[in-house]
N, C-alpha and C. Protein backbone atom coordinates (compact mmCIF):
# COMPACT_ATOMS: atom_id res chain seq x y z
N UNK A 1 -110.48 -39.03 33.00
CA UNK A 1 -109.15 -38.52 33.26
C UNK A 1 -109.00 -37.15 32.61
N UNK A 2 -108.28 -36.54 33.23
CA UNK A 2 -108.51 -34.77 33.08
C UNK A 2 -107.14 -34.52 31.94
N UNK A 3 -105.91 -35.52 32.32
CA UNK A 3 -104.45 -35.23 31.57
C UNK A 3 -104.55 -36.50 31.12
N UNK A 4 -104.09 -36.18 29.71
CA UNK A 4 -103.55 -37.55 28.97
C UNK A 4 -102.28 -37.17 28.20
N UNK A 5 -100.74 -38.01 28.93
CA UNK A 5 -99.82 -37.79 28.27
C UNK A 5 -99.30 -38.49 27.33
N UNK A 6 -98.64 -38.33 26.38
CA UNK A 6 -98.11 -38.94 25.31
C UNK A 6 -96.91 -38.35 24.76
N UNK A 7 -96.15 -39.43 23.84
CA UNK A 7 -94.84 -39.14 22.99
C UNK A 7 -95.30 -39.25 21.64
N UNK A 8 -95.93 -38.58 20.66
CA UNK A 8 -96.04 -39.23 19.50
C UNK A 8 -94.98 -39.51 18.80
N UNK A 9 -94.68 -40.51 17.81
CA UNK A 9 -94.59 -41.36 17.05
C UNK A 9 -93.71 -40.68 16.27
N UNK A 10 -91.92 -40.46 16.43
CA UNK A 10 -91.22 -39.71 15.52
C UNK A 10 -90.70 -38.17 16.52
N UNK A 11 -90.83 -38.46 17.98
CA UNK A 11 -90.23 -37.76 18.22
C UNK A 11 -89.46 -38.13 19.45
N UNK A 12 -88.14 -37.38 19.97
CA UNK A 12 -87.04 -38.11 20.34
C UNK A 12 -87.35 -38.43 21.81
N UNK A 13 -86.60 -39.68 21.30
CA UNK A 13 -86.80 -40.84 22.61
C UNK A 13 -85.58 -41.46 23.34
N UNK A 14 -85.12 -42.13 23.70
CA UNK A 14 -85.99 -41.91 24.99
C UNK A 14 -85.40 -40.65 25.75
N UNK A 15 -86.42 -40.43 26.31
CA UNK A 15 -85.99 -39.33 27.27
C UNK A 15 -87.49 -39.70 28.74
N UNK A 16 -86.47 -38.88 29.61
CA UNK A 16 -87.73 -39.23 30.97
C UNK A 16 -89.26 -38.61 30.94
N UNK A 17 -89.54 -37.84 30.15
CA UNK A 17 -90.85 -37.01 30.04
C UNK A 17 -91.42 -37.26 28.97
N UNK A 18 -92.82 -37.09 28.83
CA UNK A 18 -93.36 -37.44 27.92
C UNK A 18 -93.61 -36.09 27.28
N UNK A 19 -93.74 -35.89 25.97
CA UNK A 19 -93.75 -34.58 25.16
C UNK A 19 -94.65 -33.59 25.37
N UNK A 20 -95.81 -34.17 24.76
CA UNK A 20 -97.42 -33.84 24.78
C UNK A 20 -98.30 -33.87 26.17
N UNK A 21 -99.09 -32.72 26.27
CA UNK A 21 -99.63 -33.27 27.51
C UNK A 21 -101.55 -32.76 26.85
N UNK A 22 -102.43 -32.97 26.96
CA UNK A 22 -103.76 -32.96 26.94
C UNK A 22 -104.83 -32.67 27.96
N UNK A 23 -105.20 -31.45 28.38
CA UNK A 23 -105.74 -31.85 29.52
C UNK A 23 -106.98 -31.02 29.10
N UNK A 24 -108.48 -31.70 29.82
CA UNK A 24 -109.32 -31.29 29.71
C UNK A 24 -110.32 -30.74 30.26
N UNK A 25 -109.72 -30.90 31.82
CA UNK A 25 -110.50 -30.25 33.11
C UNK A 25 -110.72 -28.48 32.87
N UNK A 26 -111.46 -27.71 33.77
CA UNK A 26 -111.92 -26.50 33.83
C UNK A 26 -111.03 -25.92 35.03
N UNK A 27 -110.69 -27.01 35.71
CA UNK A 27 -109.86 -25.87 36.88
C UNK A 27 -108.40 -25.81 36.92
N UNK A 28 -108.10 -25.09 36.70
CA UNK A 28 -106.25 -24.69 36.59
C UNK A 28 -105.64 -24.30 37.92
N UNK A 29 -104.79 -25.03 38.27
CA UNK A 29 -104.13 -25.17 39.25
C UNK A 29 -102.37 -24.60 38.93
N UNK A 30 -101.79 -23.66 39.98
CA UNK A 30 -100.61 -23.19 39.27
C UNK A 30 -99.97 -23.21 40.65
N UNK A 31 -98.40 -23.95 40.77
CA UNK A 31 -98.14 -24.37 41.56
C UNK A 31 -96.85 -23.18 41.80
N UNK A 32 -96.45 -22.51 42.86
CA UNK A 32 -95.26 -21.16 42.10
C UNK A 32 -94.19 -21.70 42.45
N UNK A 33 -92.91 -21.36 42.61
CA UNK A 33 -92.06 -21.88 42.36
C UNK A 33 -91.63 -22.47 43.60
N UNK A 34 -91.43 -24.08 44.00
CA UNK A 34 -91.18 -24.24 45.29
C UNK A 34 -89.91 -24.76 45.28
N UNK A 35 -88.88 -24.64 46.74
CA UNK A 35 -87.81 -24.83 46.83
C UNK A 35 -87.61 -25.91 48.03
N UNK A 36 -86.04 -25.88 48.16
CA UNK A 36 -85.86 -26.54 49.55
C UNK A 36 -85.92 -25.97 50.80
N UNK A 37 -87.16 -25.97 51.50
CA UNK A 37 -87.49 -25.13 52.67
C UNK A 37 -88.46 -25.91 53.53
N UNK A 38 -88.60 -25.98 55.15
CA UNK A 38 -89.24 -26.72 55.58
C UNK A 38 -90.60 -25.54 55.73
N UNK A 39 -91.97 -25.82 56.97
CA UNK A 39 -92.95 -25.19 56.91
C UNK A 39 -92.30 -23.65 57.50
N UNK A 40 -91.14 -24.09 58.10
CA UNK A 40 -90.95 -22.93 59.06
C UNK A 40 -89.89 -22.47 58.33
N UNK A 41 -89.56 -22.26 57.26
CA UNK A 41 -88.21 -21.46 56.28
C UNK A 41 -87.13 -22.23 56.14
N UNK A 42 -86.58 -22.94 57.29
CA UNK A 42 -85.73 -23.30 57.29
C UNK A 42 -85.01 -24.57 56.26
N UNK A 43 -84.02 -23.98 55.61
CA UNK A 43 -83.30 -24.42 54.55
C UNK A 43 -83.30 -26.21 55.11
N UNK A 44 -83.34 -26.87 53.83
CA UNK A 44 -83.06 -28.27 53.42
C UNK A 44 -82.39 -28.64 52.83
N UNK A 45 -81.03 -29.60 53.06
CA UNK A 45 -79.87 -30.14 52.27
C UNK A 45 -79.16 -29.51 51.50
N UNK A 46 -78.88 -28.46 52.54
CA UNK A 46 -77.93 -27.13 51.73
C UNK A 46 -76.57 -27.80 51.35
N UNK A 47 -76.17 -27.48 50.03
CA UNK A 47 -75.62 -28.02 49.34
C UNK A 47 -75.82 -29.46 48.47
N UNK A 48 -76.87 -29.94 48.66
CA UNK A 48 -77.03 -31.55 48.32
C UNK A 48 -78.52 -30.98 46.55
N UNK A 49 -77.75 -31.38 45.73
CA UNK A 49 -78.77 -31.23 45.04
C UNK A 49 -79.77 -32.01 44.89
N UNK A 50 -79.65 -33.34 45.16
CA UNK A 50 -80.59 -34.59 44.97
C UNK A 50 -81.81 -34.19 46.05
N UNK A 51 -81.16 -33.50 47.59
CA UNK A 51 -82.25 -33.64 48.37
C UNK A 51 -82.47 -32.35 48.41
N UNK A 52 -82.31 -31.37 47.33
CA UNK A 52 -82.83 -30.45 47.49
C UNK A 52 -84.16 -30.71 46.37
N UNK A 53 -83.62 -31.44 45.52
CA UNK A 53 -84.97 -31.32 44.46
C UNK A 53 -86.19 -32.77 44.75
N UNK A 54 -85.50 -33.55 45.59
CA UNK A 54 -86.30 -34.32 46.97
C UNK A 54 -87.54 -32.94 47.39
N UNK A 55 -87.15 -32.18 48.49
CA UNK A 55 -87.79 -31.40 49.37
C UNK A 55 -88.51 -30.38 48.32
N UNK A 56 -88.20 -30.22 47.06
CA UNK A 56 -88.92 -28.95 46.50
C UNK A 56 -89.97 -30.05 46.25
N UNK A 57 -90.10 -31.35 45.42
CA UNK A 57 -90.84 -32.24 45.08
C UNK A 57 -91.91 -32.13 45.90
N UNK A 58 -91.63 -32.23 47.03
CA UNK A 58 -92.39 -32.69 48.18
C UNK A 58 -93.29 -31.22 48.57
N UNK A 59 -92.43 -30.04 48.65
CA UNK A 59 -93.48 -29.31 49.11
C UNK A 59 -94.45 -28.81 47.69
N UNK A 60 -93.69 -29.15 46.31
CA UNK A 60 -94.84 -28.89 45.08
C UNK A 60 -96.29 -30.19 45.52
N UNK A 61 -95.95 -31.32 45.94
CA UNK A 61 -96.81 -31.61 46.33
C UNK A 61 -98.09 -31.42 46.92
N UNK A 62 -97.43 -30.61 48.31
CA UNK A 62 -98.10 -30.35 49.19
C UNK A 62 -99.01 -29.05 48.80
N UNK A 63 -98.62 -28.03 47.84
CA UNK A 63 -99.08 -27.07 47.19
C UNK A 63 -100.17 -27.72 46.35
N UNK A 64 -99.94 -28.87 45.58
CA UNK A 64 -100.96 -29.38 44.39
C UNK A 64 -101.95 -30.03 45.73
N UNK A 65 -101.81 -30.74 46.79
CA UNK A 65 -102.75 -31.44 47.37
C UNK A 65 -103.43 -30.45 48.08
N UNK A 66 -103.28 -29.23 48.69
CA UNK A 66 -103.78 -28.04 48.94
C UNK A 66 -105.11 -27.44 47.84
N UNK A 67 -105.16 -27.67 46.60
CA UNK A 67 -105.88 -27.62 45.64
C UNK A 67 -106.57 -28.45 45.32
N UNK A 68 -106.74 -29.86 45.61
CA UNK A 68 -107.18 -31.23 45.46
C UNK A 68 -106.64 -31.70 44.52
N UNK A 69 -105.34 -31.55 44.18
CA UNK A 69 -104.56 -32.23 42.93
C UNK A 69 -103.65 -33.39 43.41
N UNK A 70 -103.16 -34.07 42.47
CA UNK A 70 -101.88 -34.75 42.53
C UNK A 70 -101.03 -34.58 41.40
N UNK A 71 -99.49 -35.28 41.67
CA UNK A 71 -99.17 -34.87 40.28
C UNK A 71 -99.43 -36.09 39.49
N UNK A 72 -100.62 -36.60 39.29
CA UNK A 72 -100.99 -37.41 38.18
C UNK A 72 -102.07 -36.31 37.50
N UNK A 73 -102.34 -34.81 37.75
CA UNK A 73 -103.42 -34.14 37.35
C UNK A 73 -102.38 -33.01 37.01
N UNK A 74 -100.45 -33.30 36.89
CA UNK A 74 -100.15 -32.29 36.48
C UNK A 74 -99.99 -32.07 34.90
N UNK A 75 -99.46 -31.39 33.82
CA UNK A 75 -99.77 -31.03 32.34
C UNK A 75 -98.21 -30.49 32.17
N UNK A 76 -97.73 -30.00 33.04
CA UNK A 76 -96.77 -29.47 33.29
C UNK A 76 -95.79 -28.95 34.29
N UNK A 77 -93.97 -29.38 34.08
CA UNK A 77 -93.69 -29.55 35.34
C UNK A 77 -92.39 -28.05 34.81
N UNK A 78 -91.42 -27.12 35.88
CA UNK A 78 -90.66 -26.62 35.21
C UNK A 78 -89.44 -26.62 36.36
N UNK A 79 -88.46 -26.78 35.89
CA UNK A 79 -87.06 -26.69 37.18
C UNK A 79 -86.02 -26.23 36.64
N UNK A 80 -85.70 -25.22 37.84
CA UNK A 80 -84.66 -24.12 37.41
C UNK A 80 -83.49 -24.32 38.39
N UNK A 81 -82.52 -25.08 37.97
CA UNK A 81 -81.35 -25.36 38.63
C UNK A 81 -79.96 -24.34 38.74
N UNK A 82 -79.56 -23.88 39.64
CA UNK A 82 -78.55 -23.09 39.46
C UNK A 82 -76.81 -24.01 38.67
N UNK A 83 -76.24 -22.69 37.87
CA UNK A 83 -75.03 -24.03 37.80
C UNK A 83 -74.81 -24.49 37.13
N UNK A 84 -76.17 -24.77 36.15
CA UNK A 84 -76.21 -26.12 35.58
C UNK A 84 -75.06 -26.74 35.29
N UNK A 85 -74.83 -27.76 35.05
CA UNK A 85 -74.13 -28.66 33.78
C UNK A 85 -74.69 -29.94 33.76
N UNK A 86 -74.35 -30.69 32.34
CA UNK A 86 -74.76 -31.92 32.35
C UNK A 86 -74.62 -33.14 33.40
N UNK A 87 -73.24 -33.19 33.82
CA UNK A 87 -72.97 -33.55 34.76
C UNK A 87 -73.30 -34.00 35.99
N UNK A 88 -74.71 -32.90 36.35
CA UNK A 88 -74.99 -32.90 37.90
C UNK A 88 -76.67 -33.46 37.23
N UNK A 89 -76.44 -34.45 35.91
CA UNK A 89 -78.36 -34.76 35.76
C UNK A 89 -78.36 -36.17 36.62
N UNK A 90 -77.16 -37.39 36.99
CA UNK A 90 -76.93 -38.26 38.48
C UNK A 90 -77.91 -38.07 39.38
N UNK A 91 -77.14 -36.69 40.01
CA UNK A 91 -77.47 -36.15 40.78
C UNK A 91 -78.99 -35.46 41.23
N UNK A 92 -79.60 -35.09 40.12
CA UNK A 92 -80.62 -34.34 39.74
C UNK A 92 -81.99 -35.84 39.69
N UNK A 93 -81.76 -36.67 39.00
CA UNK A 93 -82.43 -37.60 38.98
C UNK A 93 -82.74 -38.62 40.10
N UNK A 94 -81.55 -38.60 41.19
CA UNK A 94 -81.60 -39.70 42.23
C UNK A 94 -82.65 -38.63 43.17
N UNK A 95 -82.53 -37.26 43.25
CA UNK A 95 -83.84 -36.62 43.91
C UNK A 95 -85.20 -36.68 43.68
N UNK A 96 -85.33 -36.73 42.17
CA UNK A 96 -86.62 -37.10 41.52
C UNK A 96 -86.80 -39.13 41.97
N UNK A 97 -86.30 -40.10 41.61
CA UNK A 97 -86.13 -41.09 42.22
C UNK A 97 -86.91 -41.31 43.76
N UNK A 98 -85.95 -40.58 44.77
CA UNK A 98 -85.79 -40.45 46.04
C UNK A 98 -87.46 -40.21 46.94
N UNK A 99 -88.00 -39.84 45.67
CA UNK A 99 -89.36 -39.37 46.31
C UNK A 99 -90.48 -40.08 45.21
N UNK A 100 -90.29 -40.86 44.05
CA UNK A 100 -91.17 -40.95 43.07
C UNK A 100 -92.25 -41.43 43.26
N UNK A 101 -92.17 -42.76 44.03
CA UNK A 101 -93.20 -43.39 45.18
C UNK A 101 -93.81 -42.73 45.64
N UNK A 102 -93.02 -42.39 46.70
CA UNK A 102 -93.64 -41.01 48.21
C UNK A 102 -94.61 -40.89 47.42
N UNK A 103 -94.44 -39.68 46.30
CA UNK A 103 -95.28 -38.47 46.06
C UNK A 103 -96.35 -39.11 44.65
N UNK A 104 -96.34 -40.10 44.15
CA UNK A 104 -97.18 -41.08 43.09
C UNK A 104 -96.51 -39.78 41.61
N UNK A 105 -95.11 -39.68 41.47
CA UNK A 105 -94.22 -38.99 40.61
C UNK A 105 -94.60 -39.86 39.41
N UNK A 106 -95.32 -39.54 38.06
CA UNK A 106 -95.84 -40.43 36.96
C UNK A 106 -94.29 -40.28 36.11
N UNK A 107 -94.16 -41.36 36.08
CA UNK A 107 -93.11 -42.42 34.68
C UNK A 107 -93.96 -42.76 33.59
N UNK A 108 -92.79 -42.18 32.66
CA UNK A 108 -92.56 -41.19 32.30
C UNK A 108 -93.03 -40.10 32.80
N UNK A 109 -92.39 -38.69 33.41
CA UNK A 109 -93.22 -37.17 33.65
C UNK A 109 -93.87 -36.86 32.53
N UNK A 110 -94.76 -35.55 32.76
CA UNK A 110 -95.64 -34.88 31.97
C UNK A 110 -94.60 -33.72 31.28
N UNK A 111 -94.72 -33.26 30.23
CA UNK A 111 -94.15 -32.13 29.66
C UNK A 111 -93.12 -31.26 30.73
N UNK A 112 -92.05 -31.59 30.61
CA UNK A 112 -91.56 -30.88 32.02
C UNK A 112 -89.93 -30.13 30.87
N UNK A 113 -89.35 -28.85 31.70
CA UNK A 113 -88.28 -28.41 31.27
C UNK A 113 -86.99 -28.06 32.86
N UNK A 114 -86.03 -28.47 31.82
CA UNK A 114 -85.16 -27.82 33.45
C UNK A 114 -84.30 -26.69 32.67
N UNK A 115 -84.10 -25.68 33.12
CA UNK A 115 -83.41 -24.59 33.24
C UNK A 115 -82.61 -24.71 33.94
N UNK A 116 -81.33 -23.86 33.70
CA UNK A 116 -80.17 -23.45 34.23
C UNK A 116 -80.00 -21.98 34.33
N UNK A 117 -79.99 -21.81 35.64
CA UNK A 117 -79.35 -20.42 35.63
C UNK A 117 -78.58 -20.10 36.78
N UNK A 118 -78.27 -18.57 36.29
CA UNK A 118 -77.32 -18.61 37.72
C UNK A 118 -77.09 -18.53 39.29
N UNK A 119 -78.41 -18.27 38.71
CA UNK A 119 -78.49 -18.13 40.89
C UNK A 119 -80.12 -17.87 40.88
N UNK A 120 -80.92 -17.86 42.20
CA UNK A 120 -81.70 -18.30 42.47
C UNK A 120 -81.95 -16.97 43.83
N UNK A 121 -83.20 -16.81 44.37
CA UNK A 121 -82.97 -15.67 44.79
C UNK A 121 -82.86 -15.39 46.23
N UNK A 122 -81.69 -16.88 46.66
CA UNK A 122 -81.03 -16.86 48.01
C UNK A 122 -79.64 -17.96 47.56
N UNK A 123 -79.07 -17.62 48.32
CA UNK A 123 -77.38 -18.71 47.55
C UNK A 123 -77.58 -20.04 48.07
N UNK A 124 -77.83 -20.58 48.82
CA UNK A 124 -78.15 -21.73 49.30
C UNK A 124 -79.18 -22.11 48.50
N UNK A 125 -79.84 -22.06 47.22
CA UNK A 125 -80.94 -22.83 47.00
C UNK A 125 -80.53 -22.89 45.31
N UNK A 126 -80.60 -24.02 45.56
CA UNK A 126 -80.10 -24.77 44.11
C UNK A 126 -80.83 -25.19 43.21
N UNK A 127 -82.15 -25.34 43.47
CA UNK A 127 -83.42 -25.75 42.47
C UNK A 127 -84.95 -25.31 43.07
N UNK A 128 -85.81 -24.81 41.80
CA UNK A 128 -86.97 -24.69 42.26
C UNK A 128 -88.08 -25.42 41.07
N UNK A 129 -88.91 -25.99 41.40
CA UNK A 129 -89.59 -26.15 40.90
C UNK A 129 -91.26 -25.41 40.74
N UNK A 130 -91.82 -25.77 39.43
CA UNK A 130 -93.14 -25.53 39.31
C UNK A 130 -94.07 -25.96 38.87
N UNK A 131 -95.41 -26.23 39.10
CA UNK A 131 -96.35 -26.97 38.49
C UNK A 131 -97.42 -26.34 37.94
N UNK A 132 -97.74 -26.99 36.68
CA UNK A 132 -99.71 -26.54 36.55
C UNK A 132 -99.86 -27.85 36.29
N UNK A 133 -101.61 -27.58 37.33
CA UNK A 133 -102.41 -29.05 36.84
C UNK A 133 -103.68 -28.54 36.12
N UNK A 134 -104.42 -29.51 35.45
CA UNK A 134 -105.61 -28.78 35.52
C UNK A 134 -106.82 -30.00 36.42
N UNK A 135 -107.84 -29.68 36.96
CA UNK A 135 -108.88 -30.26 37.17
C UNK A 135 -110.20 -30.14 36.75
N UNK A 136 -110.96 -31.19 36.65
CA UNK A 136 -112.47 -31.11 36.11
C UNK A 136 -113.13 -30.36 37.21
């Protein structure tokens, strides 16, 4: 196994991600920032944040399986939500949920951060995500 994640022992819990990530493969995989967009541009669940971070999920996927990855070979995950507030993490989580299966999404995640900011660099798009994996 190329990633081995962990929480050590004294640091705060629970939370959905695991802290630490370990990876020992040679090939680095960098996933850029994907959004809610189908193959052909066209916007996905404009306005819906759950299925927008559904569809970014899905096409970070499709970016890591393009490389021969999955995200069980990711080290690190990053999501930049417009907006933020605490409020909309419901919301934010039933998208991650919505696909966890689908896409073999590891429970606990790997080292992951979400950002807030203010806008994104079209108004309709409410979250992007990003990945690195590494592989042997």
């Amino acid at each position: 196994m190329t990633v081995q994640l962990f929480s050590p022992e004294g640091m705060m819990q629970p939370v959905p991600y695991n802290h630490v990530s370990v990876s020992t493969g040679t090939r680095h995989v960098h996933v850029a920032g994907q959004i809610a967009r189908d193959a052909d541009a066209n916007p996905v669940a404009t306005g819906d944040l759950a299925g927008q971070v559904a569809q970014a999920l899905r096409n970070t996927a499709r970016g890591l399986d393009g490389a021969g990855a999955t995200f069980g070979d990711v080290v690190r995950l990053r999501f930049f939500v417009t907006k933020w507030q605490p409020e909309m993490m419901g919301d934010f989580m039933a998208g991650v949920e919505s696909v966890a299966g689908e896409l073999g999404l590891p429970q606990p995640f790997p080292p992951v951060s979400l950002i807030g900011v203010d806008y994104l660099f079209e108004p309709d798009v409410l979250v992007e995500v990003e990945a690195y994996a590494v592989l042997d």
